[in-house]
C-alpha atoms as a PDB file:
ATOM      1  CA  UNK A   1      74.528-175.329  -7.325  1.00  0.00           C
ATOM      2  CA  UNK A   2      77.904-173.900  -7.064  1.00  0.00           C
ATOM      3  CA  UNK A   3      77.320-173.842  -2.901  1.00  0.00           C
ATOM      4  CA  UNK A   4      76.793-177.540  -2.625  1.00  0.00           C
ATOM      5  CA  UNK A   5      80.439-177.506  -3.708  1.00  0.00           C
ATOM      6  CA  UNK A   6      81.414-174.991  -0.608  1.00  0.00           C
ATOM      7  CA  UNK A   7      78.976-176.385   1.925  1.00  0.00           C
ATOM      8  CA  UNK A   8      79.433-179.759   1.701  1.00  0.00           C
ATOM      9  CA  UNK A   9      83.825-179.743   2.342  1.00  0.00           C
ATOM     10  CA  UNK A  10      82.649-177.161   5.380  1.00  0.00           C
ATOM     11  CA  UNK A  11      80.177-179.841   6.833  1.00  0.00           C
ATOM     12  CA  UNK A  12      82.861-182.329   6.700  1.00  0.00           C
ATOM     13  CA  UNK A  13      85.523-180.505   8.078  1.00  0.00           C
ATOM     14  CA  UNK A  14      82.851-179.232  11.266  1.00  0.00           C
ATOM     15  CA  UNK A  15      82.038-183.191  11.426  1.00  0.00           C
ATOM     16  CA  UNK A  16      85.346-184.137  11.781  1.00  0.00           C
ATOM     17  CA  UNK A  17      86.139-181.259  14.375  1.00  0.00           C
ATOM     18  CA  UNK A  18      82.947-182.040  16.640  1.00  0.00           C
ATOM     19  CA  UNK A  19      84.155-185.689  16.478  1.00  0.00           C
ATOM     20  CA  UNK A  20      87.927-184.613  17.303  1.00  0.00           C
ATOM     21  CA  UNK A  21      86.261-182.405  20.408  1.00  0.00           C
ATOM     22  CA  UNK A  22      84.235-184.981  21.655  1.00  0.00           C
ATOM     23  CA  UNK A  23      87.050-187.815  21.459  1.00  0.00           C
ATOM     24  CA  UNK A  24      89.280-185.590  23.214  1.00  0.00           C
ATOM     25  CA  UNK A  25      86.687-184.724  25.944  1.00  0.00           C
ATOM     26  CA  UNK A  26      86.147-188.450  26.137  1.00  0.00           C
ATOM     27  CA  UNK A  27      90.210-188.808  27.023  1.00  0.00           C
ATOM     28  CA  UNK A  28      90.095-186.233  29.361  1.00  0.00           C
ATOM     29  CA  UNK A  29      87.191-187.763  31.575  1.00  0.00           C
ATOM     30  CA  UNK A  30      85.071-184.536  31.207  1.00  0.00           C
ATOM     31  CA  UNK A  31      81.797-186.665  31.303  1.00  0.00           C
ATOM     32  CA  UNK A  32      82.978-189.460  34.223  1.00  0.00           C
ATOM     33  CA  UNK A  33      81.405-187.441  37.077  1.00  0.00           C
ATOM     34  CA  UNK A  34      77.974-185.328  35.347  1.00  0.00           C
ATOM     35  CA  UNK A  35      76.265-184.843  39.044  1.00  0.00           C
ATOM     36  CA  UNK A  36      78.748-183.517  41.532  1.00  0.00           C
ATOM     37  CA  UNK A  37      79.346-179.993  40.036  1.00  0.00           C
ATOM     38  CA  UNK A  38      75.602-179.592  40.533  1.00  0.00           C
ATOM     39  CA  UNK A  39      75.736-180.492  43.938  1.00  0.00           C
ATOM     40  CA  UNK A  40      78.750-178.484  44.889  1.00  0.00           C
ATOM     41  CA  UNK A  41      77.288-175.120  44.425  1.00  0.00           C
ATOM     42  CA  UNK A  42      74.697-175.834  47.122  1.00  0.00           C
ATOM     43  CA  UNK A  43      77.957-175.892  49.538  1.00  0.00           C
ATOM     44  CA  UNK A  44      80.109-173.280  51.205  1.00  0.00           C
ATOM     45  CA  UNK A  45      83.861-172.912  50.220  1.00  0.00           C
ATOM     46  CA  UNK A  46      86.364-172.961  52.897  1.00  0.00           C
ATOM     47  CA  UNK A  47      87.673-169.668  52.120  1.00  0.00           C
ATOM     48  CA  UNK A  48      84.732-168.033  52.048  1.00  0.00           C
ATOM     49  CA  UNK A  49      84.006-169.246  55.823  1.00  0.00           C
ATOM     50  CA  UNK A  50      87.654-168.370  56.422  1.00  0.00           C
ATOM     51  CA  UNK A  51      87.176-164.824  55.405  1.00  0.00           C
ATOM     52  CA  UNK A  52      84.154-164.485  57.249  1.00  0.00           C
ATOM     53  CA  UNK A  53      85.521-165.483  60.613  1.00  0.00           C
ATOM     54  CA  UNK A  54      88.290-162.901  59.929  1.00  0.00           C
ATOM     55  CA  UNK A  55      86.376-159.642  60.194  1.00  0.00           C
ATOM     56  CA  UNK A  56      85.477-158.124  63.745  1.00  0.00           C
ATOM     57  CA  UNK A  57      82.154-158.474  65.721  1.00  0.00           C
ATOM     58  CA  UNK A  58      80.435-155.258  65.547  1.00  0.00           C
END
């Protein structure tokens, strides 16, 4: 019985921290644009063609 009194102030305080994370990430636009970073990968970076086109034929 004695943990109800421990878990239950810990529940609350991880309730109000995932709500404080999620308001914030809200603010901060994280979840305006969900599909573009999946699509990205499937492209080449400009460096990386930059470096390429820097090394010698063989």
């Amino acid at each position: 019985m004695m943990m109800i009194y421990v878990l239950i102030p810990i529940s609350i305080l991880l309730l109000f921290i995932s709500y404080w994370f999620f308001k914030w990430a809200v603010k901060k636009e994280q979840y305006e644009d969900l599909e573009s970073p999946a699509h990205q990968i499937l492209f080449d970076d400009k460096v990386h063609k930059k470096a390429l086109s820097s090394f010698p034929d063989e």
